[in-house]
C-alpha atoms as a PDB file:
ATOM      1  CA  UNK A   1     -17.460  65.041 -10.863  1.00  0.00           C
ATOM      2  CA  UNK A   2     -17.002  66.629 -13.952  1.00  0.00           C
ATOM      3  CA  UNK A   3     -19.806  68.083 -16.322  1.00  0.00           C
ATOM      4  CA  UNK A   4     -19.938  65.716 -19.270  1.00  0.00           C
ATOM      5  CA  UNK A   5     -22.567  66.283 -22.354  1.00  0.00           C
ATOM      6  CA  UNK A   6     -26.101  64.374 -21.592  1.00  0.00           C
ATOM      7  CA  UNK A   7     -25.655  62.036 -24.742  1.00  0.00           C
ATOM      8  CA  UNK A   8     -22.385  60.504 -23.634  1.00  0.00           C
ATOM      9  CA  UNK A   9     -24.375  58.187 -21.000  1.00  0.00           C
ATOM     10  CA  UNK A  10     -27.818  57.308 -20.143  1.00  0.00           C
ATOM     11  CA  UNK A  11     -28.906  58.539 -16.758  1.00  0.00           C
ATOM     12  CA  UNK A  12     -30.248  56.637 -13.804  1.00  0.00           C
ATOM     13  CA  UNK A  13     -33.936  56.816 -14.588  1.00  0.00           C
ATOM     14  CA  UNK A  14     -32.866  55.162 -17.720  1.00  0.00           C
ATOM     15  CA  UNK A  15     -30.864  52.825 -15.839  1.00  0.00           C
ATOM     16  CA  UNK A  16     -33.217  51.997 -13.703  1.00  0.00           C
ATOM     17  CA  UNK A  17     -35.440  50.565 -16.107  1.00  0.00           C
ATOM     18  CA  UNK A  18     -32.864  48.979 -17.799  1.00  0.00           C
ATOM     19  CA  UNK A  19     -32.026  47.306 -14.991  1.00  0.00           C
ATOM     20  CA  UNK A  20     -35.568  46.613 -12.927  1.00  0.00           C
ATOM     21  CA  UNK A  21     -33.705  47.713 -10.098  1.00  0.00           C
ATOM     22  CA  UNK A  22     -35.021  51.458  -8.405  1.00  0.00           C
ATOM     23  CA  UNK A  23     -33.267  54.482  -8.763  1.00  0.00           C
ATOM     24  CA  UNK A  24     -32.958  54.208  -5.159  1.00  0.00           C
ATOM     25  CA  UNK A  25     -30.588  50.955  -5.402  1.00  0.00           C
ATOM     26  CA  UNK A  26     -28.564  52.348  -8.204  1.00  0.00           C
ATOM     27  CA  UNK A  27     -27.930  55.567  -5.775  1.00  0.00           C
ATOM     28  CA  UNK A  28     -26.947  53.574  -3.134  1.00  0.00           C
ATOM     29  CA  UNK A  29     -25.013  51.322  -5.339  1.00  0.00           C
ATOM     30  CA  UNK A  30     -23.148  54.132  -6.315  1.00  0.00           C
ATOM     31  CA  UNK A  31     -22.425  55.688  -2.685  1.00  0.00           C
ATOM     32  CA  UNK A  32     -21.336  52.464  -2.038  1.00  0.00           C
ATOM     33  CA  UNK A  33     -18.457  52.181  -4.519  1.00  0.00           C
ATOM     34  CA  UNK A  34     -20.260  49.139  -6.560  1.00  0.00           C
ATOM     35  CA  UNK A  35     -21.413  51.236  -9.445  1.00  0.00           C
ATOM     36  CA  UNK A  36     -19.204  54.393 -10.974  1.00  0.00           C
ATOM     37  CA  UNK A  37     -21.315  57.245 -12.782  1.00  0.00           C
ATOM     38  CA  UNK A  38     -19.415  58.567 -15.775  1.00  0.00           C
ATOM     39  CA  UNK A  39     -20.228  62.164 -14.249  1.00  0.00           C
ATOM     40  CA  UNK A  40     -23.105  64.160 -14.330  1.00  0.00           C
ATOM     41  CA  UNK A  41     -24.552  65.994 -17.386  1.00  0.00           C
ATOM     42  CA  UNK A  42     -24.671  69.660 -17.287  1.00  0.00           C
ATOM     43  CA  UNK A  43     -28.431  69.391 -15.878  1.00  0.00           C
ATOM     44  CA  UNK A  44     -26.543  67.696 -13.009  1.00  0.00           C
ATOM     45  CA  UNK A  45     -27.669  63.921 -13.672  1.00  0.00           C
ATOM     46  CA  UNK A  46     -26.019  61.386 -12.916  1.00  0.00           C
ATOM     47  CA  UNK A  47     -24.520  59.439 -15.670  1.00  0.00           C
ATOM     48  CA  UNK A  48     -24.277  55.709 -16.641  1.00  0.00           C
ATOM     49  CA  UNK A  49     -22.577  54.071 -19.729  1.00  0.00           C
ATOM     50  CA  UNK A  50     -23.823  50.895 -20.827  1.00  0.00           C
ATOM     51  CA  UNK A  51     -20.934  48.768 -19.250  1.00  0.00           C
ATOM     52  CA  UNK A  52     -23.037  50.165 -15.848  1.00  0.00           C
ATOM     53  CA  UNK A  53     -25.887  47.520 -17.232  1.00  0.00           C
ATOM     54  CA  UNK A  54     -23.865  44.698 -17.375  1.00  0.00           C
ATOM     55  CA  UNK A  55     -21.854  45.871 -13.966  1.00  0.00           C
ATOM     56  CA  UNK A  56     -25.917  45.663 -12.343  1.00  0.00           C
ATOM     57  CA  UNK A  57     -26.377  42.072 -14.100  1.00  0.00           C
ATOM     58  CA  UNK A  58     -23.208  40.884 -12.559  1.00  0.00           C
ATOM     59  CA  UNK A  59     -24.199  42.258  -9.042  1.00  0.00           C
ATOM     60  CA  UNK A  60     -27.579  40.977  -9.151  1.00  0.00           C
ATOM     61  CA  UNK A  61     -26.312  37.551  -9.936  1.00  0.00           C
ATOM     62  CA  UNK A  62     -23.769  37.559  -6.955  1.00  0.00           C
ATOM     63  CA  UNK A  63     -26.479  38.668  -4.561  1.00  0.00           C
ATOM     64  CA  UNK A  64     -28.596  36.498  -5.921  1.00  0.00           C
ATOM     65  CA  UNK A  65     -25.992  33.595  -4.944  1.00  0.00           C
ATOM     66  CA  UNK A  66     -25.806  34.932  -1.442  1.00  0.00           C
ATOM     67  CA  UNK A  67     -22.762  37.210  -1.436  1.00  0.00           C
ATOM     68  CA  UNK A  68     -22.242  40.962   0.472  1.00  0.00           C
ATOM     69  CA  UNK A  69     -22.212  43.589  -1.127  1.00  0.00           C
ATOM     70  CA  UNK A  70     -18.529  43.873   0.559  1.00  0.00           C
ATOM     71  CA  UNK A  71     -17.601  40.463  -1.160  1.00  0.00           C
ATOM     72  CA  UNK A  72     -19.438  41.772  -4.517  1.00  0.00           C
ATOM     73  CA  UNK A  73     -16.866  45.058  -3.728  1.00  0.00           C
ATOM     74  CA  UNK A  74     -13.545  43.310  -3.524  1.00  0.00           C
ATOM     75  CA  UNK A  75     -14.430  41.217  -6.924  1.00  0.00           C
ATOM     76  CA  UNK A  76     -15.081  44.919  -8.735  1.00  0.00           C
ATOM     77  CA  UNK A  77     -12.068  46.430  -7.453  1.00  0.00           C
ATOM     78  CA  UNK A  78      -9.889  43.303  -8.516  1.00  0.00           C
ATOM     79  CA  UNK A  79     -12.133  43.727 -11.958  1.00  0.00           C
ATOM     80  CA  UNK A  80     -11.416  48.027 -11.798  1.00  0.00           C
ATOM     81  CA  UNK A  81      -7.667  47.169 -11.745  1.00  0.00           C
ATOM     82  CA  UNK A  82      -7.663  45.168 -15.082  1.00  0.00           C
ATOM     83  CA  UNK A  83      -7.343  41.263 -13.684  1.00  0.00           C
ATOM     84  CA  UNK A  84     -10.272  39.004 -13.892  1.00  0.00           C
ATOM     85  CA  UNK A  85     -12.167  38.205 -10.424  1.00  0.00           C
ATOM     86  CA  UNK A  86     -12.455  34.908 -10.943  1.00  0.00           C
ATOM     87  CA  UNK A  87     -10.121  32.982  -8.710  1.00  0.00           C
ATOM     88  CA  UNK A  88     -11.770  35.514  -5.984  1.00  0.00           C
ATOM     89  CA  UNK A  89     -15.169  34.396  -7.108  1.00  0.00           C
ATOM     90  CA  UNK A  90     -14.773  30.922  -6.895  1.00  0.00           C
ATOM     91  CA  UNK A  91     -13.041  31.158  -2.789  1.00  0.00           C
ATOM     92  CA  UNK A  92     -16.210  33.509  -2.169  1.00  0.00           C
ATOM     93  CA  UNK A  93     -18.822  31.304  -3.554  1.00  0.00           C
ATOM     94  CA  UNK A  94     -17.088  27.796  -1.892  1.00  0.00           C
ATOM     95  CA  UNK A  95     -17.634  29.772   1.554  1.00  0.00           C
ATOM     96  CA  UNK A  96     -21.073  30.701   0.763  1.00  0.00           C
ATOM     97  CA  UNK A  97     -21.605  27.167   0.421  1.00  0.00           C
ATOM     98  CA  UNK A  98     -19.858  26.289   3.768  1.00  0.00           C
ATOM     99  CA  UNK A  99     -22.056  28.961   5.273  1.00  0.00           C
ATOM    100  CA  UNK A 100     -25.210  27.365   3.347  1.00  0.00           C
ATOM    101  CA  UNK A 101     -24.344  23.762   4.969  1.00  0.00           C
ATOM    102  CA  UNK A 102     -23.606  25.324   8.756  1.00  0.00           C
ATOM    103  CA  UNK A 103     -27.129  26.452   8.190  1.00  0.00           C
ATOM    104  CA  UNK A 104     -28.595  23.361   6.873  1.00  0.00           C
ATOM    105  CA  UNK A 105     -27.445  22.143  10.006  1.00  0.00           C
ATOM    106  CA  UNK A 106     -28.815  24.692  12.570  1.00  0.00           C
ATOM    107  CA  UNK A 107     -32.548  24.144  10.605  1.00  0.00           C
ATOM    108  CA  UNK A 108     -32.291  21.025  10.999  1.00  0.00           C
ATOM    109  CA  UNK A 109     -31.354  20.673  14.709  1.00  0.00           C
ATOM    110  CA  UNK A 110     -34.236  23.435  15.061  1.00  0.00           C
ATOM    111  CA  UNK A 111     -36.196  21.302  13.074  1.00  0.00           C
ATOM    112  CA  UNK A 112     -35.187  18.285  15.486  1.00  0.00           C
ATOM    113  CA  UNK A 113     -36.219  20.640  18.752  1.00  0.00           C
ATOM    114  CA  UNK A 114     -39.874  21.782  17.027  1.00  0.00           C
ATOM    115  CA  UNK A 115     -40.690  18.279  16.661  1.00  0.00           C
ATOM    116  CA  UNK A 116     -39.272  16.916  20.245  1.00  0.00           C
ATOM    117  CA  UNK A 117     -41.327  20.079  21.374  1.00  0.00           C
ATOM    118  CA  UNK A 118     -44.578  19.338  20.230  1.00  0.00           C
ATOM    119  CA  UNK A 119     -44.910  15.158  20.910  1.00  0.00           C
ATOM    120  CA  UNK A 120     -47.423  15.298  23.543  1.00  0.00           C
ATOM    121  CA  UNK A 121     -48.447  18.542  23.023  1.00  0.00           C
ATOM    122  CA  UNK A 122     -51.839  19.607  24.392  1.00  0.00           C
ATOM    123  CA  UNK A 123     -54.385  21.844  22.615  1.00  0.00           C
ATOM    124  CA  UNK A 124     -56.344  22.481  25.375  1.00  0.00           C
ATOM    125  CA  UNK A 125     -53.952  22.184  28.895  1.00  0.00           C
ATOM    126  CA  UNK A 126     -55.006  23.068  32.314  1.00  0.00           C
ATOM    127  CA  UNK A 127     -53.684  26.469  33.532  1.00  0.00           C
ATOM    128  CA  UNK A 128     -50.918  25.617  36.146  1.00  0.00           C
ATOM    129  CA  UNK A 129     -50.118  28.348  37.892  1.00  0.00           C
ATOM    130  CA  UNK A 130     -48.601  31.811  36.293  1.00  0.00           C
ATOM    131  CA  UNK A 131     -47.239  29.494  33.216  1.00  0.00           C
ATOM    132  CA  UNK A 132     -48.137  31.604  29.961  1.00  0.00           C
ATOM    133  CA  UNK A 133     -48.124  27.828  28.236  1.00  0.00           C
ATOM    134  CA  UNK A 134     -47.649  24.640  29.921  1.00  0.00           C
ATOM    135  CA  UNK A 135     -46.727  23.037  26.806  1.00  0.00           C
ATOM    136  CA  UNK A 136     -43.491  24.871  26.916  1.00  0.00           C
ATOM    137  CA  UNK A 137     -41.082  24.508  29.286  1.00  0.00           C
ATOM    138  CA  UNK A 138     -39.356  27.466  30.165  1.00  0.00           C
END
């Protein structure tokens, strides 16, 4: 990366608490391909414009709605070659909400299986044997 002068960008620190996110995240952000530096100042700091504020915002809010960062990935390279993300964004977010209902339905078939588990459930059961519970059956 090339050497660029310190007051072209704001560096990470900066960004950081800009952002509320750690230093940490914003490095790995960056290894990951999710958040570009402009370069590194000749002190050899990393380097963030203020567009790298509103990239944060926009992956915060994704994660936030459940995506990966991979998902989050594909929308900023689609966004990195000049098109909007958007028709992406909304096939993403319609399978995060198939994935949302297939779990709604596991919790509640758990929940179903908790509550079948625990009708006649003793607090205090004789020891039968080498059972570690004898309200479970295993």
């Amino acid at each position: 990366m090339a050497s660029i002068p310190a007051d072209a960008g704001m560096k990470i620190g900066a960004l950081a608490a800009l952002s509320g996110l750690s230093v940490k995240t914003l490095r790995f952000y960056e290894d990951q391909g999710l958040l570009p530096a402009l370069g590194r100042s000749p002190g050899g700091y990393r380097l963030f414009s203020e567009e790298s504020l509103r990239r944060v915002a926009f992956i915060r809010r994704l994660k936030a709605l459940g995506l990966s960062l991979d998902d989050i990935r594909q929308c900023l390279v689609v966004h990195d070659a000049g098109q909007l993300p958007c028709a992406d964004l909304q096939q993403q977010l319609e399978l995060q909400i198939e994935r949302i209902d297939g779990r709604i339905t596991e919790l509640e078939q758990l929940r179903q299986e908790l509550r079948q588990t625990l009708q006649g459930w003793q607090r205090a059961p004789r020891r039968q044997g080498d059972e570690i519970c004898p309200n479970l059956q295993v």
